[in-house]
C-alpha atoms as a PDB file:
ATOM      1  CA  UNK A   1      -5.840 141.203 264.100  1.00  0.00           C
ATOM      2  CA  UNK A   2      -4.977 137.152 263.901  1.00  0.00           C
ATOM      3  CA  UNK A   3      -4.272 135.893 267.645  1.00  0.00           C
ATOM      4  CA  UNK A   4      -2.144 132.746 266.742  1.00  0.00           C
ATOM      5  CA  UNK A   5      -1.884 130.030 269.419  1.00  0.00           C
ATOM      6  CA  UNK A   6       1.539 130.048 270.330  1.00  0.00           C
ATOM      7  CA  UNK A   7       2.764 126.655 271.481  1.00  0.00           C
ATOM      8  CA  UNK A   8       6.689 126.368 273.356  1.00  0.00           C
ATOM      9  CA  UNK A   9       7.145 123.084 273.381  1.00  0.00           C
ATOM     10  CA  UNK A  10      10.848 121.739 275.045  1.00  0.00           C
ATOM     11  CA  UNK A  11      13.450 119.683 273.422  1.00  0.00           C
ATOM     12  CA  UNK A  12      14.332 120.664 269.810  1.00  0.00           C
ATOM     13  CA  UNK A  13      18.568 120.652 269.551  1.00  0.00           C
ATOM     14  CA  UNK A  14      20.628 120.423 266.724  1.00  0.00           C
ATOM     15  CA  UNK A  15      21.972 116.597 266.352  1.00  0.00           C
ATOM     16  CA  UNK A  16      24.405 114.796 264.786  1.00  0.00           C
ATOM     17  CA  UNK A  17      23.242 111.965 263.000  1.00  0.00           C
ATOM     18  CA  UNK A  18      19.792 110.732 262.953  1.00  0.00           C
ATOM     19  CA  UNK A  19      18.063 109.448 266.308  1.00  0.00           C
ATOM     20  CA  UNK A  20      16.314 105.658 266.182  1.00  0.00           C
ATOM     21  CA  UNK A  21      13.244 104.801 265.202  1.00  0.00           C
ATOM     22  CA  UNK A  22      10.770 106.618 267.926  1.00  0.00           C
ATOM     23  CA  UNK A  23       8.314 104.290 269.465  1.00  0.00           C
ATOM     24  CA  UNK A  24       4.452 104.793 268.840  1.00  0.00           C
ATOM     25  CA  UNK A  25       2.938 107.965 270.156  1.00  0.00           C
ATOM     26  CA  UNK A  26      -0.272 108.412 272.427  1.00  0.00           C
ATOM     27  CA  UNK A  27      -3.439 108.946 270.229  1.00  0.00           C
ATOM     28  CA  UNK A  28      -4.809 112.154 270.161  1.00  0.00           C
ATOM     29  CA  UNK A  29      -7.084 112.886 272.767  1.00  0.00           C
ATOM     30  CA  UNK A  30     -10.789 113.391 271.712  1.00  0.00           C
ATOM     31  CA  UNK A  31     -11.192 116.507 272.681  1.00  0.00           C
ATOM     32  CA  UNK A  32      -8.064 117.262 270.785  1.00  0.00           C
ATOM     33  CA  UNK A  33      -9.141 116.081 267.229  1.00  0.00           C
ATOM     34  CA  UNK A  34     -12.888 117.776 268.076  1.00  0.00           C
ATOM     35  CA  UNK A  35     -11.257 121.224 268.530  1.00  0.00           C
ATOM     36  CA  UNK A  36      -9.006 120.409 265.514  1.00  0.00           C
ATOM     37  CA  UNK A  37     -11.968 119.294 263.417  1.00  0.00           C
ATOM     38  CA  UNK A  38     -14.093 122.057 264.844  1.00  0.00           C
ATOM     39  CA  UNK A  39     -15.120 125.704 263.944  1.00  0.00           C
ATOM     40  CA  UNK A  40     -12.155 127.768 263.013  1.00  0.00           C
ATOM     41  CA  UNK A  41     -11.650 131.672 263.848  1.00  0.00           C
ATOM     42  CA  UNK A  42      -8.499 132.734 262.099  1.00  0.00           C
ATOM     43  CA  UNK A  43      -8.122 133.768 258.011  1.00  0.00           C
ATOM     44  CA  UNK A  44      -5.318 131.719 256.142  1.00  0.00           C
ATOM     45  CA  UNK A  45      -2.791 133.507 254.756  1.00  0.00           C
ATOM     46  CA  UNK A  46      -3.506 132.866 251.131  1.00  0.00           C
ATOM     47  CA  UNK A  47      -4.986 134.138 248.871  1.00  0.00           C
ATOM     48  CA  UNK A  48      -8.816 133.335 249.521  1.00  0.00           C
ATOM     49  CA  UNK A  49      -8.314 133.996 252.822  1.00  0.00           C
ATOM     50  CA  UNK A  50     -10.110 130.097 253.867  1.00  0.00           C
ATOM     51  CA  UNK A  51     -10.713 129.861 258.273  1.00  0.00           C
ATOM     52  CA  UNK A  52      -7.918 127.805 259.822  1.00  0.00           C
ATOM     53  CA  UNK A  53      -6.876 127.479 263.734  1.00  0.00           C
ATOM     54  CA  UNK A  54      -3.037 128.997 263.813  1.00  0.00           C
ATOM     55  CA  UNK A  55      -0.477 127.748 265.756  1.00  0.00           C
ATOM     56  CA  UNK A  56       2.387 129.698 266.505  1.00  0.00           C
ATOM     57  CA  UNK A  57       6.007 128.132 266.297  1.00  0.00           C
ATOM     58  CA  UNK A  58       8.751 128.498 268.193  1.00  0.00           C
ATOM     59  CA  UNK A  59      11.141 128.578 265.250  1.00  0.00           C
ATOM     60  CA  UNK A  60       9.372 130.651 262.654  1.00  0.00           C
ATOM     61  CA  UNK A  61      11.879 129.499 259.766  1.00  0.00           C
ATOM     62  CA  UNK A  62      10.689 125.228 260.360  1.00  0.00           C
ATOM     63  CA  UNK A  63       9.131 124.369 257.404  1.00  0.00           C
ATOM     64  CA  UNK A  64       6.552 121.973 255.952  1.00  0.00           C
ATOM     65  CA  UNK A  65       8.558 118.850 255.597  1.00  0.00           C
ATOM     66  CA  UNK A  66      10.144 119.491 259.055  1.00  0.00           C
ATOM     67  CA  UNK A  67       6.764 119.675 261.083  1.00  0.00           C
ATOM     68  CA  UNK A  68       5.411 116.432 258.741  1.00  0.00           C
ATOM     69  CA  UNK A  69       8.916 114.102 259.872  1.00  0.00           C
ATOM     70  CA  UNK A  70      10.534 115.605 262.971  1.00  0.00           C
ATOM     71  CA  UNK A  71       7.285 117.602 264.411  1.00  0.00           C
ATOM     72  CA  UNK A  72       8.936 120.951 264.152  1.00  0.00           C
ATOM     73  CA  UNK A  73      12.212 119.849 266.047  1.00  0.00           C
ATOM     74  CA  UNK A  74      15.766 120.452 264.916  1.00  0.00           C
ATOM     75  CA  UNK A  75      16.762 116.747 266.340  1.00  0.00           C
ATOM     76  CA  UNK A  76      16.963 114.728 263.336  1.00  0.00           C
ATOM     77  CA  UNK A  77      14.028 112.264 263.599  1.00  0.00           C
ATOM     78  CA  UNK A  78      15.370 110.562 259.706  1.00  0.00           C
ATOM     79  CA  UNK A  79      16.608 111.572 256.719  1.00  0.00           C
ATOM     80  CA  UNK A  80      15.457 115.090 255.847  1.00  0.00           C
ATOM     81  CA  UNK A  81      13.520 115.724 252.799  1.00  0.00           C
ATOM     82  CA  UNK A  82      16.671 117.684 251.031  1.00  0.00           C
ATOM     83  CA  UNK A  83      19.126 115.059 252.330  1.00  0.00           C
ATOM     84  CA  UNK A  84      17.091 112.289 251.583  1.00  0.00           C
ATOM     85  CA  UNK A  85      15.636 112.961 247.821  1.00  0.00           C
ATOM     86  CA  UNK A  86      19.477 114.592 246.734  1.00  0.00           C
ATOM     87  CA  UNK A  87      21.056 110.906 247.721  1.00  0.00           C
ATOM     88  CA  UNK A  88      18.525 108.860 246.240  1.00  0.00           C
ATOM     89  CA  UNK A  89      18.559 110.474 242.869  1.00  0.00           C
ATOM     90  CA  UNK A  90      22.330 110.908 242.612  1.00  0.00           C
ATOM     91  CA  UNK A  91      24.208 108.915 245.772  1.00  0.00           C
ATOM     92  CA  UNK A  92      27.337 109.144 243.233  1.00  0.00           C
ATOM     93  CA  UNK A  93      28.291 112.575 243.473  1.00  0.00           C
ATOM     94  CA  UNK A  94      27.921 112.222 247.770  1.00  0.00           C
ATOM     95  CA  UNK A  95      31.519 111.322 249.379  1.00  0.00           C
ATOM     96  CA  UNK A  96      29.676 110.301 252.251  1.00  0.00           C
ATOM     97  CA  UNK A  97      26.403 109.856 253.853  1.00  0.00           C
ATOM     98  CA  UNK A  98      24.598 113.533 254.301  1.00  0.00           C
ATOM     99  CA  UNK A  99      24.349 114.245 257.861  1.00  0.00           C
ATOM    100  CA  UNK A 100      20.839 113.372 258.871  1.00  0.00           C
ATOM    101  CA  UNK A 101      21.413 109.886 256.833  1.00  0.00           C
ATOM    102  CA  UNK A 102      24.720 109.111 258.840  1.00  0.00           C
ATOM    103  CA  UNK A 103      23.027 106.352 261.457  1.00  0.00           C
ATOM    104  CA  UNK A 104      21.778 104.478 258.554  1.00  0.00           C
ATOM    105  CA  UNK A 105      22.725 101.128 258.449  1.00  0.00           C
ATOM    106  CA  UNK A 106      24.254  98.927 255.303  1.00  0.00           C
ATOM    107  CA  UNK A 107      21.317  97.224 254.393  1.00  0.00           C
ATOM    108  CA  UNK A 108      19.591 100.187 254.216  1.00  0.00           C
ATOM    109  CA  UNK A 109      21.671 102.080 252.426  1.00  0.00           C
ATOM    110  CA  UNK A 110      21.939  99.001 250.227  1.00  0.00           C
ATOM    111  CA  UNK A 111      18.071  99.335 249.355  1.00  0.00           C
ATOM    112  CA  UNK A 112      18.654 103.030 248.435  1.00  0.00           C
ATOM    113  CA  UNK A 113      21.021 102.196 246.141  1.00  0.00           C
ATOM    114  CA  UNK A 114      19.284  99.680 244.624  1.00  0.00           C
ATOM    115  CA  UNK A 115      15.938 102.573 244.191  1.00  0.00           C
ATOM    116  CA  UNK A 116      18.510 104.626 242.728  1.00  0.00           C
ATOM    117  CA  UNK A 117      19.423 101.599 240.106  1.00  0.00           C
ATOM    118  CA  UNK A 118      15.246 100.973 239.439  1.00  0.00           C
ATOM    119  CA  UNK A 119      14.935 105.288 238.966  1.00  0.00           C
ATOM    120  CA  UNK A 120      18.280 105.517 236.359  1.00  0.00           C
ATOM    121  CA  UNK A 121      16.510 102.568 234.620  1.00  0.00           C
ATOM    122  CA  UNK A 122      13.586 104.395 234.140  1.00  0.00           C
ATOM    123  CA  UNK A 123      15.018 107.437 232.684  1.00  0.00           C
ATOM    124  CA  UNK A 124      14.164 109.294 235.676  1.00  0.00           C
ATOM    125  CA  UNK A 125      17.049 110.319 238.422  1.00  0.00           C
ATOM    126  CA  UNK A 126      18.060 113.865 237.958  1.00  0.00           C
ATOM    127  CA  UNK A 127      18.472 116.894 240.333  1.00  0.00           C
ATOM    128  CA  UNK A 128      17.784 118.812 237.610  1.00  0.00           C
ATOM    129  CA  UNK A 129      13.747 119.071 237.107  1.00  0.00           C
ATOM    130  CA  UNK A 130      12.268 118.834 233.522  1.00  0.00           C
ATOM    131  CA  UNK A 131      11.141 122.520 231.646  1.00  0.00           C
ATOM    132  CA  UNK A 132       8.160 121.202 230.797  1.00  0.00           C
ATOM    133  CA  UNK A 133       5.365 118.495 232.601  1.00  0.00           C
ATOM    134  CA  UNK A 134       6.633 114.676 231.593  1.00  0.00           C
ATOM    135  CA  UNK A 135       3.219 113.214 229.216  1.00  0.00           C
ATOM    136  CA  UNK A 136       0.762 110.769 230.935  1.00  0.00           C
ATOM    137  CA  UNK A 137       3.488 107.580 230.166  1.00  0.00           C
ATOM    138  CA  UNK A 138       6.458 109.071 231.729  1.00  0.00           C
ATOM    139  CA  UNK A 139       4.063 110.490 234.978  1.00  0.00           C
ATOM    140  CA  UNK A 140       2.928 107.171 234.948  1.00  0.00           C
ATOM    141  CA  UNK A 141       6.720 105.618 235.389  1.00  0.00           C
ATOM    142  CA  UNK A 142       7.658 108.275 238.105  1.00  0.00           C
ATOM    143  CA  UNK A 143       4.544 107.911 240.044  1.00  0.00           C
ATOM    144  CA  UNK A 144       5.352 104.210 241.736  1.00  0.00           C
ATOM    145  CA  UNK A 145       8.986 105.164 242.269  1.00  0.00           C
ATOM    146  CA  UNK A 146       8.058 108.282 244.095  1.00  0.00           C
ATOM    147  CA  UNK A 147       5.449 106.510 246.180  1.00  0.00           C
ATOM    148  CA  UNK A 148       8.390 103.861 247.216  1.00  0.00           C
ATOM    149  CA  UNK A 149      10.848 106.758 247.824  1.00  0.00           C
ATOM    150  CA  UNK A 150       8.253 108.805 249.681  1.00  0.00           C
ATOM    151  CA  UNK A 151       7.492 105.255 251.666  1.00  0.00           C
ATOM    152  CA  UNK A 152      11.129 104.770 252.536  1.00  0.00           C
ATOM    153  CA  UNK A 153      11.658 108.012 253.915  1.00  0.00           C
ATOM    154  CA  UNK A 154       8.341 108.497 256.279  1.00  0.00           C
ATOM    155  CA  UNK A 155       9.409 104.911 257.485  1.00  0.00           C
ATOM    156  CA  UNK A 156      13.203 106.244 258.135  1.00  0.00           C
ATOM    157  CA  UNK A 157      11.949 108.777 259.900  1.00  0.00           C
ATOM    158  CA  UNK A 158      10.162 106.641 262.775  1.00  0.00           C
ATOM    159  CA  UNK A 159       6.364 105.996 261.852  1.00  0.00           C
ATOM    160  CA  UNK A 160       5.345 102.660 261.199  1.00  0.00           C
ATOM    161  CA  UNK A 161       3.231 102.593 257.728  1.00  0.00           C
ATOM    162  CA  UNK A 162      -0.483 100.669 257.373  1.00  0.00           C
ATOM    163  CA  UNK A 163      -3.391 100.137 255.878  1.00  0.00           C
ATOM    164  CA  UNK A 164      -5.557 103.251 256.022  1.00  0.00           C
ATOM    165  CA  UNK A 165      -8.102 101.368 257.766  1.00  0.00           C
ATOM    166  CA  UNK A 166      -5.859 100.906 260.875  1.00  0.00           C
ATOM    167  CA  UNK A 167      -4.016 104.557 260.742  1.00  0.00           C
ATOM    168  CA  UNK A 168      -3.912 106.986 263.058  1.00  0.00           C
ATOM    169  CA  UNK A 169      -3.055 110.064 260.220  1.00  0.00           C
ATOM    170  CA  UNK A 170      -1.557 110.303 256.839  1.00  0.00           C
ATOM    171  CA  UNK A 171       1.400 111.579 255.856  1.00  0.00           C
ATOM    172  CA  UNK A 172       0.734 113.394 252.402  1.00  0.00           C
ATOM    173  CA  UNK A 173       3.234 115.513 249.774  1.00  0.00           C
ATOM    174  CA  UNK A 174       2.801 116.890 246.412  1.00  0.00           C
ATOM    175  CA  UNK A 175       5.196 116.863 243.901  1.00  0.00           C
ATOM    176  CA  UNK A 176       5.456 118.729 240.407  1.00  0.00           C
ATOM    177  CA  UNK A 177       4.674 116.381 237.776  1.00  0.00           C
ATOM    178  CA  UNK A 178       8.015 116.438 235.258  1.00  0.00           C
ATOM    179  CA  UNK A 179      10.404 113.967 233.468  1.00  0.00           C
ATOM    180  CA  UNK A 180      11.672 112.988 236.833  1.00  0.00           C
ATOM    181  CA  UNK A 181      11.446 112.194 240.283  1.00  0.00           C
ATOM    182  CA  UNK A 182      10.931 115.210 241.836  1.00  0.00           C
ATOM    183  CA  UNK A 183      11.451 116.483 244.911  1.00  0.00           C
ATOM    184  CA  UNK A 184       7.928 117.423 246.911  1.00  0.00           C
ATOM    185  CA  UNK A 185       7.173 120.683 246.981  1.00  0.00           C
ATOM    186  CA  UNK A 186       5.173 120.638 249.754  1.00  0.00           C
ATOM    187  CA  UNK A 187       4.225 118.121 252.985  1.00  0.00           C
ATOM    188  CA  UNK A 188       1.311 117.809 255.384  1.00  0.00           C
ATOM    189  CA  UNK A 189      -0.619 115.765 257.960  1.00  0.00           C
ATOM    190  CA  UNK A 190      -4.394 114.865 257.283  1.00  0.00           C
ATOM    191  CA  UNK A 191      -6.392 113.173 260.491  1.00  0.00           C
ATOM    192  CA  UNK A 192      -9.936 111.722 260.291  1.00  0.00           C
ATOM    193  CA  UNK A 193     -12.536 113.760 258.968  1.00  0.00           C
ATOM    194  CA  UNK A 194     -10.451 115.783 256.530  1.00  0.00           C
ATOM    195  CA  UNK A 195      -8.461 117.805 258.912  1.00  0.00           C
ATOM    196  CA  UNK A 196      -5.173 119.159 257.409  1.00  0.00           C
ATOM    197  CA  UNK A 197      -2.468 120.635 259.480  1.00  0.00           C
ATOM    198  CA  UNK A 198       0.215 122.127 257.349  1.00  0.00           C
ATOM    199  CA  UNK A 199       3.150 125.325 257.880  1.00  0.00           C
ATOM    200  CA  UNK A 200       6.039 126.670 255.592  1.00  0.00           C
ATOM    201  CA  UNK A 201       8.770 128.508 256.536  1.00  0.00           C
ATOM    202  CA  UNK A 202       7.807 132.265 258.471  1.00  0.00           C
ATOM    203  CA  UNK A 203       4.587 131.081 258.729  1.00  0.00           C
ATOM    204  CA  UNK A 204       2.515 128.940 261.849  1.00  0.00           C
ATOM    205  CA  UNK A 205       0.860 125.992 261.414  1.00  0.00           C
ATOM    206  CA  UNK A 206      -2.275 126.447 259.877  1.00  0.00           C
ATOM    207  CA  UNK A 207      -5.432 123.470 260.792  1.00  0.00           C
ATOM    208  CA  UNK A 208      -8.362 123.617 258.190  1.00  0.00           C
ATOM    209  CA  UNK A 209     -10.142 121.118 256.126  1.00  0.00           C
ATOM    210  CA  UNK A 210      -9.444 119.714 252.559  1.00  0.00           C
ATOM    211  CA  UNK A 211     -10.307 122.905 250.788  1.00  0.00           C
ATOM    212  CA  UNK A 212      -7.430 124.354 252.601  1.00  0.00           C
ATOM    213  CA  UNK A 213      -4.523 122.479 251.460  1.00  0.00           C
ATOM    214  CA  UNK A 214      -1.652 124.157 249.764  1.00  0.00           C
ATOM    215  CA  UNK A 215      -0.569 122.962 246.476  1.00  0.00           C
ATOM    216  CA  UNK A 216       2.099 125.601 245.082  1.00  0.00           C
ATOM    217  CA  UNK A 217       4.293 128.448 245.662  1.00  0.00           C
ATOM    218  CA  UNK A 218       1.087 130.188 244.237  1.00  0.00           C
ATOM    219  CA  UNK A 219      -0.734 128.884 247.279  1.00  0.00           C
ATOM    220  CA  UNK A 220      -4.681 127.185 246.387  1.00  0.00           C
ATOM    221  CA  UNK A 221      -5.063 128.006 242.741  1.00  0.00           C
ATOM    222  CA  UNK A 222      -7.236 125.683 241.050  1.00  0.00           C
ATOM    223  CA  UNK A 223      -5.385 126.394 237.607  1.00  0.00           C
ATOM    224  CA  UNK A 224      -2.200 124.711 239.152  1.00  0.00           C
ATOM    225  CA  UNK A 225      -3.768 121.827 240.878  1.00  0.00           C
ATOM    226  CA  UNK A 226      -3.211 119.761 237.476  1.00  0.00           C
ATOM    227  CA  UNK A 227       0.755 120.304 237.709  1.00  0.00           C
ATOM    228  CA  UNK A 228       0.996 118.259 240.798  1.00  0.00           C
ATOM    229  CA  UNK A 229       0.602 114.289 241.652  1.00  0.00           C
ATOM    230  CA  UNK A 230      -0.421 114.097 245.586  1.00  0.00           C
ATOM    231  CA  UNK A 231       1.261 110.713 247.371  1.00  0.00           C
ATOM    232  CA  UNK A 232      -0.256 109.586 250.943  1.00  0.00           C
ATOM    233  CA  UNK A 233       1.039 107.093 253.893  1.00  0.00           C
ATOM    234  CA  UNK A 234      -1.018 106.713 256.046  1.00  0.00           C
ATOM    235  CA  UNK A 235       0.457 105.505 259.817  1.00  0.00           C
ATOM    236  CA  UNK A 236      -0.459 104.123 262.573  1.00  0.00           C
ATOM    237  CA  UNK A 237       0.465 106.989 264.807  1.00  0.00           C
ATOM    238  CA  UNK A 238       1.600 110.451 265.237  1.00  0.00           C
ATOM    239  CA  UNK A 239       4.982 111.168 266.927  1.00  0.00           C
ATOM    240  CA  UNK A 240       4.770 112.217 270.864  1.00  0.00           C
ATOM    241  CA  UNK A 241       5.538 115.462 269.759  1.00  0.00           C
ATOM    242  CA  UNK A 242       2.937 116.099 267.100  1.00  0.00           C
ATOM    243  CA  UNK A 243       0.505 115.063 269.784  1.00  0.00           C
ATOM    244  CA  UNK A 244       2.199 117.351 272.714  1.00  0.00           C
ATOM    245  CA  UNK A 245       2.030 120.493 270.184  1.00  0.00           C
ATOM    246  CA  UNK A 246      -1.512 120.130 269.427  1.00  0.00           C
ATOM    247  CA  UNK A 247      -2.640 119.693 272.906  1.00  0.00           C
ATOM    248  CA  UNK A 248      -0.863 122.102 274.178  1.00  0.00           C
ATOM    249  CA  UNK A 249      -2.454 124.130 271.403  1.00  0.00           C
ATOM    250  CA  UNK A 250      -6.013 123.223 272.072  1.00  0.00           C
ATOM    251  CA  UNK A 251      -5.795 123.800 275.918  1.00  0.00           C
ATOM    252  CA  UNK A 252      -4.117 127.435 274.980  1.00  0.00           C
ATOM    253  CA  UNK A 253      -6.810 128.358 272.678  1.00  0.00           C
ATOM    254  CA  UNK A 254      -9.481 127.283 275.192  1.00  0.00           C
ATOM    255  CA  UNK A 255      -8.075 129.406 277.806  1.00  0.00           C
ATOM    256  CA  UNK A 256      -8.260 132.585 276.050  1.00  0.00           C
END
């Protein structure tokens, strides 16, 4: 039987348009990233069954996109993924800003629309995603545009992006390589070392190393590794909630 670490952590509301820009979290205490980085005693849920630490969630249904961006909270910390990646590729059919995109200002908006300009003249806005993967010139087209989109949202949602010598973690997603700019299939955060910490939807965080990364709806299978492109931020700091929920989740597993 899998104990998961179950973590309650206060503050997650519904809100109405996006918060600001959240200032710089603490760094992870050391004894935080050793007992993330450190021997694990739970079996992941896929397929090959890899050793993870799990972390329970208060809201079972929060999925990988939301713990990446708003640390499992239902306060809009930015743009959601769906809001976010359905305005960029088609703002036209949108009356009006989506709701976690409403305390955006002008100039931002401006810069959106102007992505949206660079991504019709490259063949590549659609909602609709291609039958078939795009070949190696088309991939090669989408990947820069998804790396600015991908950019502009982790920075709308309140981390401030740097060089990877100077960050703190890296915000990572995967995306299905097609004829257009996709939206990712699937979001994590990797710390130093190679420690991922990644959830979907019904499931609790899971902590493991690189091996343990998700990739698919098929979960870790090496024959659909090729289908995806992998895009990384790193930034200079976790949100104050990241950081809360995996202390609290270290100290819970120690006491045990």
């Amino acid at each position: 039987m899998v104990n998961d670490v179950h973590v309650p952590v206060a503050g997650a509301e519904v809100a109405a348009e996006a918060e600001p820009a959240v200032e710089a979290a603490p760094a992870l205490p050391p004894e935080v990233l050793a007992w993330l980085g450190g021997p694990k005693r739970n079996q992941s849920y896929a397929p090959d069954r890899k050793r993870v630490h799990r972390i329970g969630k208060e809201k079972p249904n929060h999925a990988c996109w939301n713990w990446a961006l708003w640390a499992l909270s239902d306060v809009a910390g930015g743009p959601s993924r769906e809001d976010f990646w359905s305005y960029v590729l088609n703002p036209a059919a949108q009356k009006e800003l989506p709701a976690t995109m409403a305390g955006l200002s002008q100039e931002v908006v401006g810069d959106l629309r102007a992505l949206t300009g660079r991504l019709n003249a490259a063949g590549l806005a659609s909602l609709v995603p291609a039958e078939e993967p795009a070949d190696e010139a088309t991939q090669a087209r989408a990947r820069p545009l998804m790396k600015e989109m991908f950019v502009k949202l982790v920075q709308l949602n309140g981390f401030e992006v740097v060089e990877p010598e100077a960050a703190a973690a890296t915000i990572v997603c995967q995306y299905e390589k097609s004829g257009y700019a996709s939206f990712p299939d699937h979001f994590w955060i990797e710390l130093a070392g190679g420690v991922v910490i990644q959830t979907v939807p019904d499931r609790p965080l899971e902590v493991g190393n690189e091996s343990t990364k998700w990739h698919s709806a098929d979960g870790r299978l090496a024959e659909s590794a090729p289908e995806y492109e992998e895009l990384r931020v790193p930034v200079a700091a976790l949100k104050a909630r990241h950081i809360e929920i995996l202390t609290a989740a270290k100290v819970a597993a120690v006491g045990e």
